[in-house]
Protein backbone atom coordinates (compact mmCIF):
# COMPACT_ATOMS: atom_id res chain seq x y z
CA UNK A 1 0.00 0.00 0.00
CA UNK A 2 1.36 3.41 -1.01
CA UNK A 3 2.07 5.97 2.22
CA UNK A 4 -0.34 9.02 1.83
CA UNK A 5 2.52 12.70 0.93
CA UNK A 6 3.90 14.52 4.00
CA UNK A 7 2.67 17.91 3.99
CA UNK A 8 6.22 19.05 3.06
CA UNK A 9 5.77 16.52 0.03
CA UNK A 10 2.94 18.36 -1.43
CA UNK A 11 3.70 20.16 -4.28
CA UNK A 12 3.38 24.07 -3.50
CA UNK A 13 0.08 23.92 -5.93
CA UNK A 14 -1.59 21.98 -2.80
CA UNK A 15 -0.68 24.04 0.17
CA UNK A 16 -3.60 25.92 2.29
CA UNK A 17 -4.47 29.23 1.37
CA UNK A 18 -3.89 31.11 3.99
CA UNK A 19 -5.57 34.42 4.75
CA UNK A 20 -3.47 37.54 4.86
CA UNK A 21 -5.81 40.44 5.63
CA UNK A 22 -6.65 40.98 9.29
CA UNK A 23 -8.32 43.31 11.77
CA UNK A 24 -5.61 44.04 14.04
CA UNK A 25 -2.75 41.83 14.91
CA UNK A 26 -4.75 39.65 16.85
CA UNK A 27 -6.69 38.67 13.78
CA UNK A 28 -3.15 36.21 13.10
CA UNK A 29 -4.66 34.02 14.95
CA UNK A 30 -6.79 33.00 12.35
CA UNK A 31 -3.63 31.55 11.10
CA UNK A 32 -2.78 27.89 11.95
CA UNK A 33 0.73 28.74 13.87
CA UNK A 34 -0.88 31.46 16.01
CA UNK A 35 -2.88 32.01 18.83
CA UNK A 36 -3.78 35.01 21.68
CA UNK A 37 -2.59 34.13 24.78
CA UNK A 38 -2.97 36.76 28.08
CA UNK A 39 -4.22 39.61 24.94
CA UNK A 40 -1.02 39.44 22.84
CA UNK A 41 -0.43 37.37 19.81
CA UNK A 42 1.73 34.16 20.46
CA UNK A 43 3.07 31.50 18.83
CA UNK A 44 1.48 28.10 19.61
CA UNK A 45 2.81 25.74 17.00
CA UNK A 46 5.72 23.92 18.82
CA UNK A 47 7.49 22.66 15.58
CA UNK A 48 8.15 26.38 14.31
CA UNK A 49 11.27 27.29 15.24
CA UNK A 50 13.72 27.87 16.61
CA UNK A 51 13.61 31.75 15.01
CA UNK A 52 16.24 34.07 15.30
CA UNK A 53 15.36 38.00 14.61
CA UNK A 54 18.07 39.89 13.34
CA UNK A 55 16.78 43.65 13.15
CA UNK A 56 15.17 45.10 16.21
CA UNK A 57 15.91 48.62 17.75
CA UNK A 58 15.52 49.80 20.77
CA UNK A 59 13.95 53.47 21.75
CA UNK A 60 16.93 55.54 20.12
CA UNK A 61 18.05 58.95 22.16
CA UNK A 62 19.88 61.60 20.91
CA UNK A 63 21.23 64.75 22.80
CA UNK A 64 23.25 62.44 24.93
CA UNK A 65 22.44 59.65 26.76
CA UNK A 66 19.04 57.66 25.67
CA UNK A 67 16.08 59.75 28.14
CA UNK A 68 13.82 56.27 27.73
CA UNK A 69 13.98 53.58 30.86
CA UNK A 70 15.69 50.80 28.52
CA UNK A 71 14.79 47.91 31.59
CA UNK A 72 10.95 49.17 32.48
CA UNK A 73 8.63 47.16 31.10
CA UNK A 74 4.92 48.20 29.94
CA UNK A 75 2.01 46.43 29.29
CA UNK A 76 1.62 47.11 25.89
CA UNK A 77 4.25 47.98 23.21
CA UNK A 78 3.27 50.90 21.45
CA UNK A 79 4.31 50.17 17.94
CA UNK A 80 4.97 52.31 15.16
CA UNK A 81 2.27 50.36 12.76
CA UNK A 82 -0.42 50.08 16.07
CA UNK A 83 -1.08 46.83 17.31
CA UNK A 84 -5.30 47.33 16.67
CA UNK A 85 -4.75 48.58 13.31
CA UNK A 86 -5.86 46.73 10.12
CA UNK A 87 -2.63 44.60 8.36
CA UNK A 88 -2.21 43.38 5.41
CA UNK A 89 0.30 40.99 4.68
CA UNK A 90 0.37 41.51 1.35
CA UNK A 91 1.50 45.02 1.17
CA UNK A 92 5.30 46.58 1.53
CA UNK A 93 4.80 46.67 5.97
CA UNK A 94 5.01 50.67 6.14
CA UNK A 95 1.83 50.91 3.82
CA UNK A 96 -0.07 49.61 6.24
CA UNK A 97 0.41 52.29 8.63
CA UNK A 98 -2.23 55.41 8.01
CA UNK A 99 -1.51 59.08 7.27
CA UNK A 100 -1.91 59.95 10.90
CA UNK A 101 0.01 57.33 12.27
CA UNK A 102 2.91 57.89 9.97
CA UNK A 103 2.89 61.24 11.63
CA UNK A 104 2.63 60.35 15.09
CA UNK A 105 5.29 57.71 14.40
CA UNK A 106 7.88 60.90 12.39
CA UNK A 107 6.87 63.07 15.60
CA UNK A 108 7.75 60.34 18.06
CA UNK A 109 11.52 59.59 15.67
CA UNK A 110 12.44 63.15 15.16
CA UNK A 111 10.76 65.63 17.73
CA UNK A 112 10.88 63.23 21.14
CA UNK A 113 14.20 61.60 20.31
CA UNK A 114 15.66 63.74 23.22
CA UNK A 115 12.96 62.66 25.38
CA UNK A 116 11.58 60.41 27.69
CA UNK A 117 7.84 60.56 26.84
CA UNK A 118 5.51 59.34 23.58
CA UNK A 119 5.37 55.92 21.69
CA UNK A 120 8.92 55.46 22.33
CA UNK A 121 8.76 55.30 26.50
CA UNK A 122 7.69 51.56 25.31
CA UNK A 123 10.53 50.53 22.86
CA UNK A 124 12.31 49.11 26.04
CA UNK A 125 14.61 45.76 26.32
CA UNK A 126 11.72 44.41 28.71
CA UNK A 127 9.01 44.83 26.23
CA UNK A 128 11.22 43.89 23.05
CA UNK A 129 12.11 40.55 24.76
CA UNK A 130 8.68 39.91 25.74
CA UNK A 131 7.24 40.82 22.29
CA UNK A 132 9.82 38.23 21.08
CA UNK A 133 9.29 35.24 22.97
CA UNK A 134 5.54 35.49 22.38
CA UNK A 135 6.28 35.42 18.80
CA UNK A 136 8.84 32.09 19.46
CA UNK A 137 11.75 34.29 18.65
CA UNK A 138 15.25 32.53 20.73
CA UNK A 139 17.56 35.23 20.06
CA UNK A 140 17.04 38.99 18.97
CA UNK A 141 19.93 41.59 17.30
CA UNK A 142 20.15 44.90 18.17
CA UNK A 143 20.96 47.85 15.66
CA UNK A 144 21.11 51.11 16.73
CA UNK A 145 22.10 53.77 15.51
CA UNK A 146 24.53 56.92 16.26
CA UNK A 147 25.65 60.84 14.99
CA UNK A 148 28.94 61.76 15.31
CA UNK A 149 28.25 63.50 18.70
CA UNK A 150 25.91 63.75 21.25
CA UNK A 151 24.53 59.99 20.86
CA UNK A 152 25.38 56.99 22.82
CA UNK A 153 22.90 54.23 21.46
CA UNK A 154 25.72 51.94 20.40
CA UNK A 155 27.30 52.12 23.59
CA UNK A 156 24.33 52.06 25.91
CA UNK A 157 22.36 49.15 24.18
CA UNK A 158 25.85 46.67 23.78
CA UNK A 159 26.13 47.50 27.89
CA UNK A 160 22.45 46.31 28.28
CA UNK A 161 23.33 42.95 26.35
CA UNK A 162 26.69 42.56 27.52
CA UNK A 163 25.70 39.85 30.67
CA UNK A 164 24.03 37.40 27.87
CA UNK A 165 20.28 36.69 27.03
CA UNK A 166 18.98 36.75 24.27
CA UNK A 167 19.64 40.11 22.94
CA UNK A 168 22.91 41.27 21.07
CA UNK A 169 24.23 44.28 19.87
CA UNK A 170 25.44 45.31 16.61
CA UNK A 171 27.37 48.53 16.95
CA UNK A 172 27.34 52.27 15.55
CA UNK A 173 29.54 54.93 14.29
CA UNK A 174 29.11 57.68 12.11
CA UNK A 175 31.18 58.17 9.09
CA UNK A 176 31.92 61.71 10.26
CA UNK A 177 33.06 60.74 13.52
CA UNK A 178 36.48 62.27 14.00
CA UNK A 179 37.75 59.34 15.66
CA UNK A 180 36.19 56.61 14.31
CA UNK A 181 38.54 53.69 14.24
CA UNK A 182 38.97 54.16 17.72
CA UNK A 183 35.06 54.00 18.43
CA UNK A 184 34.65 50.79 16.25
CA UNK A 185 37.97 48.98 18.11
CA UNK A 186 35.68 49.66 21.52
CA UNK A 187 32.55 48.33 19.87
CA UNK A 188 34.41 45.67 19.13
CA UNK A 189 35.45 44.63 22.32
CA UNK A 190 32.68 45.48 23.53
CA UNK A 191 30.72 42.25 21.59
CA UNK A 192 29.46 44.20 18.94
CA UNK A 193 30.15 41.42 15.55
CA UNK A 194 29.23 44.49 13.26
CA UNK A 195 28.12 48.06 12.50
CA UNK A 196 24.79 49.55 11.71
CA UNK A 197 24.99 51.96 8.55
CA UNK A 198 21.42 54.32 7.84
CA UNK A 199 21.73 56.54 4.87
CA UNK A 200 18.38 58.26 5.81
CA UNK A 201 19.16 58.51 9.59
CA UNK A 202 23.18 59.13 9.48
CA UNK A 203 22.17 61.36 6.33
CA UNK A 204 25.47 60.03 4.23
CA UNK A 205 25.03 58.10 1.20
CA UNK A 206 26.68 54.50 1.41
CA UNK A 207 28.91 55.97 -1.73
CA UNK A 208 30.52 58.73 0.06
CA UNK A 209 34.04 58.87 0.39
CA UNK A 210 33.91 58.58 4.33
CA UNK A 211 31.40 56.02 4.29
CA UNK A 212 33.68 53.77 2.11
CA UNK A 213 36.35 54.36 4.41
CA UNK A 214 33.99 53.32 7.42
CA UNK A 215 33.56 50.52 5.73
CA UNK A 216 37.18 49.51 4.79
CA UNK A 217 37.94 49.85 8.63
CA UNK A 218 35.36 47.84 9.98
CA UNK A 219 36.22 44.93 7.49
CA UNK A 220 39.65 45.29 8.86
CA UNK A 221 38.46 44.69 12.51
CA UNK A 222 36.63 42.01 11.57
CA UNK A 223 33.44 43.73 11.58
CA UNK A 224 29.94 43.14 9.78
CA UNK A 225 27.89 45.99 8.18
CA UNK A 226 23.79 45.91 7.99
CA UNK A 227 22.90 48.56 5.20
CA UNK A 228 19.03 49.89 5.70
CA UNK A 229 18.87 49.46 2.14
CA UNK A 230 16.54 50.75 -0.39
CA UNK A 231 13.87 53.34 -0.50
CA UNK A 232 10.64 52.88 1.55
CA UNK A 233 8.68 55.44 0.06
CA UNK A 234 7.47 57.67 3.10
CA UNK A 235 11.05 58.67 4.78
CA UNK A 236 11.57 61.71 1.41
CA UNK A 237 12.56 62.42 -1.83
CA UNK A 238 16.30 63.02 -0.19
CA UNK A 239 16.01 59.96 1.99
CA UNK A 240 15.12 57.65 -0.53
CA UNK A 241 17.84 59.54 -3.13
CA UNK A 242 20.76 58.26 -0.29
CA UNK A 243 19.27 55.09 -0.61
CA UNK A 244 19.04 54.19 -4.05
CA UNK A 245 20.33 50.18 -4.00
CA UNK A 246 23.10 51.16 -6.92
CA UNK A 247 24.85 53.22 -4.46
CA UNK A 248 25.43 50.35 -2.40
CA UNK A 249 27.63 48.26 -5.37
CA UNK A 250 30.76 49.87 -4.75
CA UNK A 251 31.07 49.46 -0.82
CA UNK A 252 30.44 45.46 -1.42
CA UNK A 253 32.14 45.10 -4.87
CA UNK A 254 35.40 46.97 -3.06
CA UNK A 255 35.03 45.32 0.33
CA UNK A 256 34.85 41.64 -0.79
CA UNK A 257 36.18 40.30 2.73
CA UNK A 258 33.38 41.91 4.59
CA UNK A 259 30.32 40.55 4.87
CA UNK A 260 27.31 43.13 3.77
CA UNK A 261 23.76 42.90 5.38
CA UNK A 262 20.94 44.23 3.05
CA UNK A 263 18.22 45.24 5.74
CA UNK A 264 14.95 44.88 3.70
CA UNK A 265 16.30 43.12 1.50
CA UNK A 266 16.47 46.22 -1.02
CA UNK A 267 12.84 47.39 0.21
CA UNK A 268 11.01 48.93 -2.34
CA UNK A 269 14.11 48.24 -5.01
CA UNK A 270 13.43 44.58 -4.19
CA UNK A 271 14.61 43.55 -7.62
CA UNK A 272 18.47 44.96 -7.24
CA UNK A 273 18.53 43.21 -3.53
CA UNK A 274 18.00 40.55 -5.38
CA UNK A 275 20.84 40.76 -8.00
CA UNK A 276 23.91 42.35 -5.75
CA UNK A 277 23.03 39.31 -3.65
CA UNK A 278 23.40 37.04 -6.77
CA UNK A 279 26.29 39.14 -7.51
CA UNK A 280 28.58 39.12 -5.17
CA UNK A 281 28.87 36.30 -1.93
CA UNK A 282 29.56 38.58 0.65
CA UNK A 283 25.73 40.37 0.56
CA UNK A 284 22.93 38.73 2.61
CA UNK A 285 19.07 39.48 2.60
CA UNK A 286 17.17 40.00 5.75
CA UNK A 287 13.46 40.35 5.51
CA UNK A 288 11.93 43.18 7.24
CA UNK A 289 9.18 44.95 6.02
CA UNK A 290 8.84 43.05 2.72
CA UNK A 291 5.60 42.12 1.98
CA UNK A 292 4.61 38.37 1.34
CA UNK A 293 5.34 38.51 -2.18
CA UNK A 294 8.87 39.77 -1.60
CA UNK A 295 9.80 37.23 0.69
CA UNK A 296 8.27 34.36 -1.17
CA UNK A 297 10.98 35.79 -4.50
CA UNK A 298 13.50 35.69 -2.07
CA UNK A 299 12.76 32.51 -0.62
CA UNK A 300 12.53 31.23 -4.59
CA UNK A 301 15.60 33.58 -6.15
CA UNK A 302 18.00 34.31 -3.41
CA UNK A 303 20.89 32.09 -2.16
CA UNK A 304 19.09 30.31 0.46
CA UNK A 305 22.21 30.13 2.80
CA UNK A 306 22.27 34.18 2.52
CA UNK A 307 18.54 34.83 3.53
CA UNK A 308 17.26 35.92 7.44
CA UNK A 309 13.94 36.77 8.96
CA UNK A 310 14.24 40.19 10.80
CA UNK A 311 10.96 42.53 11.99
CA UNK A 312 12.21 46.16 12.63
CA UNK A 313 11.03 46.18 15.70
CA UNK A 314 9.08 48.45 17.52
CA UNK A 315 8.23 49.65 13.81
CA UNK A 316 6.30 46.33 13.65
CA UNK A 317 5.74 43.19 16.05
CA UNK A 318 7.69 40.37 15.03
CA UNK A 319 4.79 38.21 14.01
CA UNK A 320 3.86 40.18 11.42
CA UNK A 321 7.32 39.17 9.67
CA UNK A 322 7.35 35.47 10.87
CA UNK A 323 3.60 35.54 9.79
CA UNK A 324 5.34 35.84 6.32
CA UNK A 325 7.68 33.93 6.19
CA UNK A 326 5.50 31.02 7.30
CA UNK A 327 3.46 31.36 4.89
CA UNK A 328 6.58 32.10 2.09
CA UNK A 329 7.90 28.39 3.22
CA UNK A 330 5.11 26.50 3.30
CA UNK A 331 5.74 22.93 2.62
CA UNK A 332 9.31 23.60 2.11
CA UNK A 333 11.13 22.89 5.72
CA UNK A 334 14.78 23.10 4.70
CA UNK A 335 14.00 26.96 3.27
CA UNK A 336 11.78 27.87 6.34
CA UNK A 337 14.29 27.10 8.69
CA UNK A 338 17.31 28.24 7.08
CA UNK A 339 15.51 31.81 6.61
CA UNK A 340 14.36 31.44 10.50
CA UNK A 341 16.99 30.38 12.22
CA UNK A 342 19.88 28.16 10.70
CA UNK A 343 21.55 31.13 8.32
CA UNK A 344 21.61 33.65 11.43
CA UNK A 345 22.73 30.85 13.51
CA UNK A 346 25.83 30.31 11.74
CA UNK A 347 26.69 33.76 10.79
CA UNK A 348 26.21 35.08 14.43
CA UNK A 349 27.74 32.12 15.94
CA UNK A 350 24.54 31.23 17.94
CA UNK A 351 23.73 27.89 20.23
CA UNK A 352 20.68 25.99 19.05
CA UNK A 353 17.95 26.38 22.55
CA UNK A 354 16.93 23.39 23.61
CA UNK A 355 13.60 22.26 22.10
């Protein structure tokens, strides 16, 4: 007698058709990994995982020293797309978020980034590790993000992480900085296994002279970069200029010893992600923000030992991106896990939880 298919037999033509408009974010429950447990979204489906989520923030200060309690924790994360607002899965994840919550969420970035109060008062390490294991997330990155003076994020958020946990920290220094090899050497030894680069935020294009030189010196310390890469379509016309994806070629191209993280995997310039990653062996693709038909092309087109799941949190809780990638691996088990966990695991050096 012939044995009935495995699910992750099936041919893709077979697999459920899953629903990708909710609500709110509770509505993922009506997905067959998900559940609400104590109000919040959770996952319930013991053989996902394990996940690893390799693009979370913290609330980012500026002015000095971050004004936000980094260990309180609150009851509710207060993130940039709202938890009760309607999400679709299949659009690019900032479209989701409505005209006045893209303003709340630029007033909350810009004008109360030297402040204590607003949205961000919840982007804490208490509520970012809670958010995570909810969403069956075993180990979470940090990337902040720093100006040349009066910002400490790199140095604050790798002292947070630096008893273990399961939080890291990338690091952070701007190409201006007047003494930046110095700053990356203590970032360094500090844990940090890389450097955060943002074109938009830093306001220098990954081309620049300086920035190339950034570059050169972190690959001599040994030192990873994640690129935000690619325009999102609501940061500016002179945002999204800085962060065309063909000014990225030439800092990977020239730097083929260092490994280069796209963040977004290109975001709204998808398709030249897509092809640097092809390109050259040093790029890798993380996730966040792409909407379910961007991470089901890089799922089929990308190197699948070069892909990782990341959410940009507190722009977005992190089941909105596993959500996705769920969905983009569907009867294939080898490319789920490598995208949630294996490819992070062996790039960041991280231990397998116990089951």
């Amino acid at each position: 007698m012939t044995e009935p298919k495995r699910c992750d037999q099936m041919p893709a033509a077979t697999m459920p058709d899953h629903p990708t408009r909710f609500e709110t974010l509770l509505g993922l429950s009506a997905l067959p990994w998900f559940d609400v447990r104590d109000g919040r979204i959770a996952m319930v489906d013991p053989d996902v995982g394990p996940i690893a989520d390799v693009h979370t923030h913290l609330a980012l200060g500026y002015l000095g020293s971050p004004r936000v309690d980094l260990e309180r924790e609150h009851p509710l994360t207060c993130t940039y797309l709202p938890q009760g607002a309607p999400l679709d899965l299949d659009l690019y994840a900032n479209r989701n978020i409505s005209p006045a919550d893209t303003q709340a969420m630029k007033r909350d970035l810009v004008l109360r980034a030297a402040t204590s109060g607003g949205l961000r008062a919840t982007h804490t390490r208490p509520n970012l590790e809670r958010d995570l294991t909810d969403t069956g997330v075993a180990h979470g990155v940090l990337l902040p993000i720093d100006f040349p003076f009066l910002s400490r994020n790199a140095e604050t958020w790798l002292g947070l992480v630096r008893g273990g946990g399961m939080l890291s920290s990338f690091g952070s220094v701007h190409p201006y900085h007047p003494r930046a090899r110095a700053h990356l050497e203590r970032q360094r030894d500090l844990g940090a296994r890389g450097i955060k680069f943002h074109p938009n935020v830093q306001m220098v294009a990954p081309d620049h002279p300086k920035a190339l030189a950034l570059f050169r010196m972190a690959g001599e310390l040994g030192l990873m970069v994640f690129f935000h890469a690619g325009p999102v379509g609501i940061a500016g016309e002179a945002a999204d200029r800085r962060c065309r994806m063909r000014l990225y070629e030439r800092a990977v191209a020239d730097h083929p010893g260092t490994t280069f993280i796209l963040g977004h995997s290109g975001a709204l310039e998808l398709d030249v992600g897509l092809e640097l990653a092809e390109k050259y062996p040093n790029v890798w693709l993380e996730i966040a923000s792409q909407s379910l038909a961007g991470v089901r092309e890089i799922v089929e087109k990308a190197p699948r030992d070069r892909i990782m799941h990341g959410s940009d949190w507190p722009f977005y809780h992190p089941a909105m991106s596993v959500a996705k990638a769920l969905i983009a691996t569907e009867g294939d088990p080898e490319a789920r896990h490598a995208l949630l966990w294996a490819n992070a695991a062996r790039l960041f050096g991280l231990a397998t939880p116990p089951a």
